[in-house]
N, C-alpha and C. Protein backbone atom coordinates (compact mmCIF):
# COMPACT_ATOMS: atom_id res chain seq x y z
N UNK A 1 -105.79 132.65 86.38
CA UNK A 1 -104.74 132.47 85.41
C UNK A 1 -105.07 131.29 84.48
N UNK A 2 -105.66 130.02 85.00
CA UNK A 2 -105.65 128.86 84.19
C UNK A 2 -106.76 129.41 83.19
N UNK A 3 -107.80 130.14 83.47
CA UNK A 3 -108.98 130.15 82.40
C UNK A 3 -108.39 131.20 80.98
N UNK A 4 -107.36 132.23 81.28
CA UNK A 4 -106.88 132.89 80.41
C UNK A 4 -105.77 132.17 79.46
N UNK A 5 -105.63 130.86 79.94
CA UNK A 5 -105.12 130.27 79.39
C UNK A 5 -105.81 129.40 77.78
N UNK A 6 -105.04 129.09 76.78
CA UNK A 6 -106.16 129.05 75.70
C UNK A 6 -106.38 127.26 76.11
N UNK A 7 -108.19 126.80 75.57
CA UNK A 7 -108.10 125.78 76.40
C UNK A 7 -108.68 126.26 77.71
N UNK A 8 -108.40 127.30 78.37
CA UNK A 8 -108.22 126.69 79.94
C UNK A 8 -107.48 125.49 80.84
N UNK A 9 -106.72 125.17 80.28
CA UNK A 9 -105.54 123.90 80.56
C UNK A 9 -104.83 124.81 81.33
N UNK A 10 -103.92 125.96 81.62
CA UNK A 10 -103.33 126.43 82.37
C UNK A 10 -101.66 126.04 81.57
N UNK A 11 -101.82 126.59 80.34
CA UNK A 11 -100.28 126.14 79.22
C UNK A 11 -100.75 126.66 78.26
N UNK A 12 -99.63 128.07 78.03
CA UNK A 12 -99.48 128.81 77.60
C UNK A 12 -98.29 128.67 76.83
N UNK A 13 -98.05 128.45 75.59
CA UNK A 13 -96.53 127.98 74.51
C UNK A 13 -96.19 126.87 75.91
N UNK A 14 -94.97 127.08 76.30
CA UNK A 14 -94.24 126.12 77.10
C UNK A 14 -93.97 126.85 78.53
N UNK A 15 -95.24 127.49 78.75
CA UNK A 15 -95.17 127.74 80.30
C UNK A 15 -96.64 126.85 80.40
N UNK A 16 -96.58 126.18 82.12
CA UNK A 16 -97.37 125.49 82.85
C UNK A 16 -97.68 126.49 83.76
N UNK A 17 -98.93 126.90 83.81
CA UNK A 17 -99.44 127.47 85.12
C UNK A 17 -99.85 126.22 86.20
N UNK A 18 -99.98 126.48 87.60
CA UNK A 18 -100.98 125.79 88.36
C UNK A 18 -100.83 126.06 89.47
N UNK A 19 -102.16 125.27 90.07
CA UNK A 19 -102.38 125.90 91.59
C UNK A 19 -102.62 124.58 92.16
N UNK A 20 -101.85 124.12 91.83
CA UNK A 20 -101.48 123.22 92.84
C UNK A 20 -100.19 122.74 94.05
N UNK A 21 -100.07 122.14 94.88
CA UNK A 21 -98.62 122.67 95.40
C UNK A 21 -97.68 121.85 94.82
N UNK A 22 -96.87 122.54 95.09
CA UNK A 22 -95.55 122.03 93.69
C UNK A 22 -94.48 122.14 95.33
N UNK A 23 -92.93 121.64 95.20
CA UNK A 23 -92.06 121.80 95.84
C UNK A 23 -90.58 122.71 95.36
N UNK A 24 -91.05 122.77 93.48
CA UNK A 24 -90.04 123.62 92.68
C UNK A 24 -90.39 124.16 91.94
N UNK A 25 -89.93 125.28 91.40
CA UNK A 25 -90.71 126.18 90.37
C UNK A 25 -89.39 127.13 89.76
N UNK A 26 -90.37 127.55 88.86
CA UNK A 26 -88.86 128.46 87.85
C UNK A 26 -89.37 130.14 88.34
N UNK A 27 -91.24 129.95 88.26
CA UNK A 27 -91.16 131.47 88.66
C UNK A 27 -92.49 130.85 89.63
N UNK A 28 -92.66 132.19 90.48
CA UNK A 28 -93.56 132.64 91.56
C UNK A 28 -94.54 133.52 91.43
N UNK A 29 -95.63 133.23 90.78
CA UNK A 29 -96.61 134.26 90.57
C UNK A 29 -98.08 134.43 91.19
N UNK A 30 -98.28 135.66 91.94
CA UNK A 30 -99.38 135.72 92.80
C UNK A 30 -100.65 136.32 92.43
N UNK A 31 -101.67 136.10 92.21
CA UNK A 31 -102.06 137.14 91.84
C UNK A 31 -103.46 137.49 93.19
N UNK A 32 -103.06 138.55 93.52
CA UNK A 32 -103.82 139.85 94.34
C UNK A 32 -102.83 139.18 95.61
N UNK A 33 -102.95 138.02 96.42
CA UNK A 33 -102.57 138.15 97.20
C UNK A 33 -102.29 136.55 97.73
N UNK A 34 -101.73 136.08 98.96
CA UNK A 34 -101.42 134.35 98.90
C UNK A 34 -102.04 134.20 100.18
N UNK A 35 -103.02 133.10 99.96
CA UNK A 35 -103.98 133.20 100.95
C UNK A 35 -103.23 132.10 102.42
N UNK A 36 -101.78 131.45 102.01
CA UNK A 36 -101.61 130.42 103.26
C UNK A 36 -100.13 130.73 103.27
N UNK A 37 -99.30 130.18 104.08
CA UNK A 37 -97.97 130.58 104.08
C UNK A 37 -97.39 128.97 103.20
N UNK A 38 -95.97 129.21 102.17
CA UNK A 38 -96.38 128.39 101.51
C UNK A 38 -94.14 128.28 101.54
N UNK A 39 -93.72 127.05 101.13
CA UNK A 39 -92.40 126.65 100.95
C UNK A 39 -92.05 126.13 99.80
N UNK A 40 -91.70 127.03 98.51
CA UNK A 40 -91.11 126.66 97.35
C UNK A 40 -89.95 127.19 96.98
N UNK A 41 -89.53 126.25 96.33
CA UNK A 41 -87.40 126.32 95.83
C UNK A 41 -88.28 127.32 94.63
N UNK A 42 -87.39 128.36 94.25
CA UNK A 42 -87.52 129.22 93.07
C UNK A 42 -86.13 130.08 93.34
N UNK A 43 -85.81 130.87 92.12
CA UNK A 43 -84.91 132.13 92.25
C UNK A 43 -85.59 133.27 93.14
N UNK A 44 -85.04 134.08 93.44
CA UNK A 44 -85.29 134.95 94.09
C UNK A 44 -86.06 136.21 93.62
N UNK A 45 -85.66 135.84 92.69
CA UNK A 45 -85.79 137.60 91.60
C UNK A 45 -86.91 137.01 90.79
N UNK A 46 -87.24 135.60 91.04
CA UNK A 46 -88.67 135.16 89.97
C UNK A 46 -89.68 134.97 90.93
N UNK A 47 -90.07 135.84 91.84
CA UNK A 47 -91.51 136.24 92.82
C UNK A 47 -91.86 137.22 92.27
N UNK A 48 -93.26 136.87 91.66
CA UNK A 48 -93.93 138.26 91.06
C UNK A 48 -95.13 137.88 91.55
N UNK A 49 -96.13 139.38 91.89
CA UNK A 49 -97.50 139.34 92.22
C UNK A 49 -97.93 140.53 91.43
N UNK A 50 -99.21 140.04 90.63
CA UNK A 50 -100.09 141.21 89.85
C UNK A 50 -101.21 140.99 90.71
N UNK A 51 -101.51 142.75 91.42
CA UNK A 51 -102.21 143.24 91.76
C UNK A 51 -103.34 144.04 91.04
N UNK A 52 -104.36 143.03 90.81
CA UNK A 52 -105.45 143.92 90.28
C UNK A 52 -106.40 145.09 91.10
N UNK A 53 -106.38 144.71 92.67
CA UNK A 53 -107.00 145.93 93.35
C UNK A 53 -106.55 147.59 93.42
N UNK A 54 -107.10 148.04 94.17
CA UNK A 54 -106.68 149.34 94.34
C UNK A 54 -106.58 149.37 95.55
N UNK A 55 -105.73 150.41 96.12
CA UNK A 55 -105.36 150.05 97.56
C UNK A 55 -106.24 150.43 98.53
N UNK A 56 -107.78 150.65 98.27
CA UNK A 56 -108.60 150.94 99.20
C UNK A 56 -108.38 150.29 100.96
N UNK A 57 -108.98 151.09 101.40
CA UNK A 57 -108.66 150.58 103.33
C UNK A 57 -108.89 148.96 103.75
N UNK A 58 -109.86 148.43 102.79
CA UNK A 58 -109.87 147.25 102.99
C UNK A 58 -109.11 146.28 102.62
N UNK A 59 -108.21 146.87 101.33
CA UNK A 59 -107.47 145.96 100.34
C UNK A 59 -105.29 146.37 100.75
N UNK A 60 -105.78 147.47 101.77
CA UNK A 60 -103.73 147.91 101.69
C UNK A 60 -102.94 146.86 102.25
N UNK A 61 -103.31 146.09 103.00
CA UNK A 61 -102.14 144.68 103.41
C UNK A 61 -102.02 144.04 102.32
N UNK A 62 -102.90 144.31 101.02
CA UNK A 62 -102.12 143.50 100.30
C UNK A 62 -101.28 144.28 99.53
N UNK A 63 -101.08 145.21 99.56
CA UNK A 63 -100.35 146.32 98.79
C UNK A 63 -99.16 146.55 100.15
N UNK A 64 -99.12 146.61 100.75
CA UNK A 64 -98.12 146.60 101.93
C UNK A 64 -96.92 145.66 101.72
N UNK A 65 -97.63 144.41 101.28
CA UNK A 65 -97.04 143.26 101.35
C UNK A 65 -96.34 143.02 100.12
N UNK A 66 -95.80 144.02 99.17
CA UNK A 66 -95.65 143.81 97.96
C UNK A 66 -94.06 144.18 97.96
N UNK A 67 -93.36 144.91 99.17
CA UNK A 67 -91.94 144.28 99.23
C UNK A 67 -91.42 143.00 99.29
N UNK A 68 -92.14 142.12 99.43
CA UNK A 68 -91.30 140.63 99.45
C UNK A 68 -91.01 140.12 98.05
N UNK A 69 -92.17 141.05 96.92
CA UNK A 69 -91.71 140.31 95.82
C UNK A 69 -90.61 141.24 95.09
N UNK A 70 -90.11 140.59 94.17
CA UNK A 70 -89.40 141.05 93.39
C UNK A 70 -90.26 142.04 91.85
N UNK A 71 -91.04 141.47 91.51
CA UNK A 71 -91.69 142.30 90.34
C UNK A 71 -93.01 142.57 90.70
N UNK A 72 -93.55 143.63 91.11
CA UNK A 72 -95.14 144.12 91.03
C UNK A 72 -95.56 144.47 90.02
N UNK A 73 -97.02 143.77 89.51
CA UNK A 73 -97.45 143.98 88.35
C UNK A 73 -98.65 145.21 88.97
N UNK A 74 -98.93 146.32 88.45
CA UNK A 74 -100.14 146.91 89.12
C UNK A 74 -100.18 148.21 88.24
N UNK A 75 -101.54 148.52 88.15
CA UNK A 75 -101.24 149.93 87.37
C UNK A 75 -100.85 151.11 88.23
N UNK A 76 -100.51 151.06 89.86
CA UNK A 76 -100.34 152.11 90.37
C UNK A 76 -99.02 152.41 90.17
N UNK A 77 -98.65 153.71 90.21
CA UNK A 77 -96.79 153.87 90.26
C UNK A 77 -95.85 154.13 91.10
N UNK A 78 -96.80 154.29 92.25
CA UNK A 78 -96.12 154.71 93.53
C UNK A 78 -95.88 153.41 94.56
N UNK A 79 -96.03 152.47 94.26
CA UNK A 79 -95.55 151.35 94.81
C UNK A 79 -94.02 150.83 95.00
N UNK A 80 -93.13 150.10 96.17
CA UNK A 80 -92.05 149.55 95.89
C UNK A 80 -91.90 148.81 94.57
N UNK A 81 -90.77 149.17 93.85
CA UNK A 81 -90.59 148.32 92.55
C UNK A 81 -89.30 148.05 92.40
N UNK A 82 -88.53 146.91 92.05
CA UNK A 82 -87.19 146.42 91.58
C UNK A 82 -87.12 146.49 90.28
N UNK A 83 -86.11 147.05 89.76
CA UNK A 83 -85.70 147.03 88.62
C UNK A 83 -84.47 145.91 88.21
């Protein structure tokens, strides 16, 4: 995320990306998958994970795991999704 950022600074208009640990946040964004178990204040409905894999046999726990968030980013369509 930080390198798609322009710069590479990880700030985008007036969003801050980072990967660092924080204790508060406005949103929750994963991308493919969260490698440690982790404790941040956020809304509920602002956990999103974009999944770039495909759900091959090696990759479906992380596609499994995609009820906890609230928004899945992924090009598949048959996945849990909240509207």
């Amino acid at each position: 995320m930080l390198r798609q950022c322009p710069e590479q600074k990880g700030i985008w208009n007036n969003i801050k990306f980072t990967v660092e640990p924080v204790e508060e946040c406005n949103y929750f964004i994963t991308l493919n998958y969260l490698p440690a178990e982790t404790s941040i204040i956020f809304p509920a409905h602002h956990i999103w994970i974009l999944l770039q894999e495909p759900p091959v046999h090696l990759l479906k726990y992380w596609h499994r795991a995609s009820k906890v968030y609230y928004h899945v980013f992924t090009k598949l369509t048959n996945l849990f999704l909240r509207s």
